[in-house]
N, C-alpha and C. Protein backbone atom coordinates (compact mmCIF):
# COMPACT_ATOMS: atom_id res chain seq x y z
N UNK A 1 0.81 -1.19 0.00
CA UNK A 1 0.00 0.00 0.00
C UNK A 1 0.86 1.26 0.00
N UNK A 2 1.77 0.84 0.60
CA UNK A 2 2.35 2.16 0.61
C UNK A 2 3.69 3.23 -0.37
N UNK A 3 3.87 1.54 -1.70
CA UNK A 3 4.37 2.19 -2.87
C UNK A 3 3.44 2.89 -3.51
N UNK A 4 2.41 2.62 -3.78
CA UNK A 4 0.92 3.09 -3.97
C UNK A 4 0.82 4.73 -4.00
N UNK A 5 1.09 4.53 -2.55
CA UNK A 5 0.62 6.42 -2.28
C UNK A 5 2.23 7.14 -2.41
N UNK A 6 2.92 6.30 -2.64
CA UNK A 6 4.38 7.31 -2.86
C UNK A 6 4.38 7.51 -4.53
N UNK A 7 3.92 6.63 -5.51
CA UNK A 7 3.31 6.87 -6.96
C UNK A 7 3.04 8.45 -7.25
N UNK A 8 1.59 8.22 -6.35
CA UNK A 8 0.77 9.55 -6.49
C UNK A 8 1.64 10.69 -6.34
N UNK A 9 2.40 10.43 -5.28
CA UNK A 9 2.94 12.05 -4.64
C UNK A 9 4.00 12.58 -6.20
N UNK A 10 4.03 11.00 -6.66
CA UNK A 10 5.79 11.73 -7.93
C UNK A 10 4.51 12.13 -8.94
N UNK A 11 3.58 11.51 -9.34
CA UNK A 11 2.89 12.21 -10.47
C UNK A 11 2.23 13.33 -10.66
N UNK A 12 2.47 14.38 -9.62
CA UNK A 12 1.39 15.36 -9.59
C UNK A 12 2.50 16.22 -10.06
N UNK A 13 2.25 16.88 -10.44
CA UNK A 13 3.22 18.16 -11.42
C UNK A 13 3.64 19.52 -9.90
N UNK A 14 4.72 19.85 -10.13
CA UNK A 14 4.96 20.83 -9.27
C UNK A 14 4.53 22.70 -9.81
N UNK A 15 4.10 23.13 -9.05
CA UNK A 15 3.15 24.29 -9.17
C UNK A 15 3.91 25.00 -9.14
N UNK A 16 5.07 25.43 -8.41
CA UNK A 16 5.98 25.99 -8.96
C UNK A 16 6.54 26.96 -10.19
N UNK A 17 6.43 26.24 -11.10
CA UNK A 17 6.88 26.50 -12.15
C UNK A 17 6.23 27.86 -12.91
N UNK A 18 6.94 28.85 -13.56
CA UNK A 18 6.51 30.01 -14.05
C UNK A 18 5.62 29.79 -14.85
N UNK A 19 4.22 30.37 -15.14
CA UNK A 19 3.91 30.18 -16.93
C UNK A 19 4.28 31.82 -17.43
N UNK A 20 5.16 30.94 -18.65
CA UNK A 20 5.03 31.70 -19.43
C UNK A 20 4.57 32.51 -20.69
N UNK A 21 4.17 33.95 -20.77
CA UNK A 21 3.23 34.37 -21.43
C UNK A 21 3.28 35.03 -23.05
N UNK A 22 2.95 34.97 -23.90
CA UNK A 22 2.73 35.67 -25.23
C UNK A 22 3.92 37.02 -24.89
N UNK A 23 3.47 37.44 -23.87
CA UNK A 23 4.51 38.90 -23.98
C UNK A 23 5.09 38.68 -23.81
N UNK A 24 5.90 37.66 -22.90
CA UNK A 24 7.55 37.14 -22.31
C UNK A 24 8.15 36.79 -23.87
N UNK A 25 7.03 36.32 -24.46
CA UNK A 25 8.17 35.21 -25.38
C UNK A 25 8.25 36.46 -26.74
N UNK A 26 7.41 37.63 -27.08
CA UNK A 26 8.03 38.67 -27.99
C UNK A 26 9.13 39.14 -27.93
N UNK A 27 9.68 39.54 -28.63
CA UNK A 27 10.68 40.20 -28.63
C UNK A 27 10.46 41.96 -28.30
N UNK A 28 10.55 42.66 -27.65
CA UNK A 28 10.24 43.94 -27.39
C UNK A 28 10.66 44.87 -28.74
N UNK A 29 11.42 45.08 -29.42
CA UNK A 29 11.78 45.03 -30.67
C UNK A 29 10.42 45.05 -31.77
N UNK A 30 10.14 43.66 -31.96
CA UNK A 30 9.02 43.12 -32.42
C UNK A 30 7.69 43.94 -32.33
N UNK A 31 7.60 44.28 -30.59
CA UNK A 31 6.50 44.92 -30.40
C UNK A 31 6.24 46.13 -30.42
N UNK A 32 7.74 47.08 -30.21
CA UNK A 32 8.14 48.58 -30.56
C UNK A 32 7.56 48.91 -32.56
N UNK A 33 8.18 47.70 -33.37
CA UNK A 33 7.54 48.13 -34.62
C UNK A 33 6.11 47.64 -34.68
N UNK A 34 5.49 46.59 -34.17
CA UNK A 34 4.20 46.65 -33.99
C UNK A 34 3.26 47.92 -33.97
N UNK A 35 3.71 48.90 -33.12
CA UNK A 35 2.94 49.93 -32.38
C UNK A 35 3.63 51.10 -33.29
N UNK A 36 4.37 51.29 -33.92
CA UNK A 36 4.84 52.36 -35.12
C UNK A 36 3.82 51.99 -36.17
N UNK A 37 3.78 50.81 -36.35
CA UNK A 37 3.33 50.08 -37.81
C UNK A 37 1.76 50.67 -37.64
N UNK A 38 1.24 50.74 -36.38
CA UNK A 38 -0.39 50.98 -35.99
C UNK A 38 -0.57 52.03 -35.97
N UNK A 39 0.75 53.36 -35.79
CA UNK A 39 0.46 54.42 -35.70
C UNK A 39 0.35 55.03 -36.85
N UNK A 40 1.28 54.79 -37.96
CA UNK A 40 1.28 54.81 -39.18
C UNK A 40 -0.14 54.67 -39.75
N UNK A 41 -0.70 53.45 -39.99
CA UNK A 41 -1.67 53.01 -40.23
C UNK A 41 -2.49 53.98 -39.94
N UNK A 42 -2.84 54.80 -38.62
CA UNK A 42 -3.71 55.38 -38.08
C UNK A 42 -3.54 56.56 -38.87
N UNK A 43 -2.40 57.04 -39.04
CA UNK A 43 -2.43 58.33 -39.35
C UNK A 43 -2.99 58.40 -41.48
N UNK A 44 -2.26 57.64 -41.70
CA UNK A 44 -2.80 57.18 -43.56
C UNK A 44 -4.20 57.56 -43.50
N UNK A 45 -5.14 56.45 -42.70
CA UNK A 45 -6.54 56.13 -42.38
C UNK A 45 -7.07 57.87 -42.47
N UNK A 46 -6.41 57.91 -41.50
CA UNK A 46 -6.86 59.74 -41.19
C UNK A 46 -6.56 61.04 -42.37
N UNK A 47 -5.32 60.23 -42.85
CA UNK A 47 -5.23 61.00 -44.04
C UNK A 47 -6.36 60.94 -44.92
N UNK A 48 -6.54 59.80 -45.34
CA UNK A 48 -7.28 59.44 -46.62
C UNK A 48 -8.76 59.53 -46.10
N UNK A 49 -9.22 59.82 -44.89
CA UNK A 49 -10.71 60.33 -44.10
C UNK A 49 -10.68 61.61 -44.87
N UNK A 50 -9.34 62.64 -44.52
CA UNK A 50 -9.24 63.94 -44.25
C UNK A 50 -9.60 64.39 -46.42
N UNK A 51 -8.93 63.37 -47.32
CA UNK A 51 -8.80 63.56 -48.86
C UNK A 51 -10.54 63.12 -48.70
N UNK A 52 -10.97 62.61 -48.51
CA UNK A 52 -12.42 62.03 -49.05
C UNK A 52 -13.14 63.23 -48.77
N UNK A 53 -13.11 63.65 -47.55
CA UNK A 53 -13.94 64.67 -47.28
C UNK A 53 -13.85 66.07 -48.03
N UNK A 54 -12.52 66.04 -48.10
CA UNK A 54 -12.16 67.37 -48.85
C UNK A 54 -12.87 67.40 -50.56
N UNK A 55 -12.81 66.04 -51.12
CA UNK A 55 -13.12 65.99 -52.04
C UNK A 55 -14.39 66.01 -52.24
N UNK A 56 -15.55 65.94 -51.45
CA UNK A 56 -16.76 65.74 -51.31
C UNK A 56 -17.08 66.75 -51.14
N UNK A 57 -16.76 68.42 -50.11
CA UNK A 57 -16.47 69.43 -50.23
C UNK A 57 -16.60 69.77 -52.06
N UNK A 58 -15.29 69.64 -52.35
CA UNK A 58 -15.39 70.35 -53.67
C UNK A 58 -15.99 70.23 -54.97
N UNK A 59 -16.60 68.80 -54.98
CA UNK A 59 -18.14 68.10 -55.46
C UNK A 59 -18.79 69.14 -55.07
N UNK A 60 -19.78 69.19 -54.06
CA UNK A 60 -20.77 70.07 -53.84
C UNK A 60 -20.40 71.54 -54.27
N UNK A 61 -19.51 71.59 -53.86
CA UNK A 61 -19.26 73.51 -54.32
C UNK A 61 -19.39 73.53 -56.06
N UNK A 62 -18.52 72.23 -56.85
CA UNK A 62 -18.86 72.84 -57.98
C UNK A 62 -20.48 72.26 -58.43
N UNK A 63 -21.34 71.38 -57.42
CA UNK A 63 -22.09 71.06 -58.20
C UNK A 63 -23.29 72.51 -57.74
N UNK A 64 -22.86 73.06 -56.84
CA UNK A 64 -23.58 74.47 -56.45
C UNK A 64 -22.90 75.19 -57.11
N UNK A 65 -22.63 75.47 -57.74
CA UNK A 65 -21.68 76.69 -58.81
C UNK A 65 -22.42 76.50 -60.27
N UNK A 66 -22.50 75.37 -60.32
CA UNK A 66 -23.11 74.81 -62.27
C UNK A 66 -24.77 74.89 -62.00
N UNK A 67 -25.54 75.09 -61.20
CA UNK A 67 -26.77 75.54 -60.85
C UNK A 67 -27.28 76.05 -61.71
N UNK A 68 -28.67 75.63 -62.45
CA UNK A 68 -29.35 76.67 -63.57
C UNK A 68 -30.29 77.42 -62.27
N UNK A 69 -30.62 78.67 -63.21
CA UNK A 69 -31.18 79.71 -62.37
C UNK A 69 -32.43 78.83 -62.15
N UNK A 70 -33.53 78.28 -62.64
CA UNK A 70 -34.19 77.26 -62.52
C UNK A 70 -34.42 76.23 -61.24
N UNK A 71 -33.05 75.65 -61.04
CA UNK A 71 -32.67 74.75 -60.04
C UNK A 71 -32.40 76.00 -58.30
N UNK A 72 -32.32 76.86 -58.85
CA UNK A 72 -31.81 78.01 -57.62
C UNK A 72 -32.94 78.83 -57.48
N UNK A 73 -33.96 79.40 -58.04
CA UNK A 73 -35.18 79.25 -58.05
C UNK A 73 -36.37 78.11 -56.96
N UNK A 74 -36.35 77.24 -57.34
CA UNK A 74 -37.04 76.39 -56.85
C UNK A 74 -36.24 75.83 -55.54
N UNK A 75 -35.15 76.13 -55.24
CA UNK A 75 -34.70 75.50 -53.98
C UNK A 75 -34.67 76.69 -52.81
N UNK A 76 -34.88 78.05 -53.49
CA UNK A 76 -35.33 79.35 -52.70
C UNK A 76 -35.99 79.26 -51.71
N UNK A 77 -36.45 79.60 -50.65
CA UNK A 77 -37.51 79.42 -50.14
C UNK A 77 -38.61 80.53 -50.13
N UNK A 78 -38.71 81.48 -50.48
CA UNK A 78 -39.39 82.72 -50.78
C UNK A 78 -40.17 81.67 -51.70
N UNK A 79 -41.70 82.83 -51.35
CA UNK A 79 -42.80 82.29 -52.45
C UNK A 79 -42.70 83.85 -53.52
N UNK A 80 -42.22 83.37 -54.78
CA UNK A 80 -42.31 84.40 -55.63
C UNK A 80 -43.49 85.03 -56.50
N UNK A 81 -44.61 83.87 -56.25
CA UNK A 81 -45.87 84.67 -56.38
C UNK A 81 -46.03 85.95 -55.66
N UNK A 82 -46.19 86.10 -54.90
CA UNK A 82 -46.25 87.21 -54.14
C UNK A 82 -45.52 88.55 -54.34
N UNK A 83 -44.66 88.15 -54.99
CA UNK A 83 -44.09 89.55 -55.75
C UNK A 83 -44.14 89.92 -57.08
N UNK A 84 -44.98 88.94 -58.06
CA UNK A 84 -45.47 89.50 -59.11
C UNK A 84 -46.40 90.74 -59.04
């Protein structure tokens, strides 16, 4: 009986032991261009937000510029009966 319970005691794993994690095992290096690479990214993103909009801007201005008197007329809000 009593090789038995001396078995058990060797098979249980010792708790001890560190775990080690995803961040231990990067290289800091690795993770320094990680976080450039994202900032980058961020800033492009923001660029190309900042070109869309601008361009959408200058859509409308010229499509308000090419306006027949017609189209500028009717989007007036004055009732022009009233001043015939």
């Amino acid at each position: 009986m009593k090789k038995k319970s001396k078995q058990k005691n060797q098979s249980k794993p010792k708790k001890e032991e560190v775990s080690v994690t995803l961040k231990d095992m990067i290289n800091p290096e690795l993770i320094k261009q990680l976080k450039e690479q994202q900032e980058q990214l961020k800033v492009k993103e923001e660029r190309k937000r900042a070109e869309e909009e601008q361009r959408k801007r200058e859509e409308r201005r010229l499509k308000e510029k090419n306006k027949s008197f017609e189209e500028l007329l009717n989007e007036s809000g004055m009732n022009w009966k009233e001043f015939k």
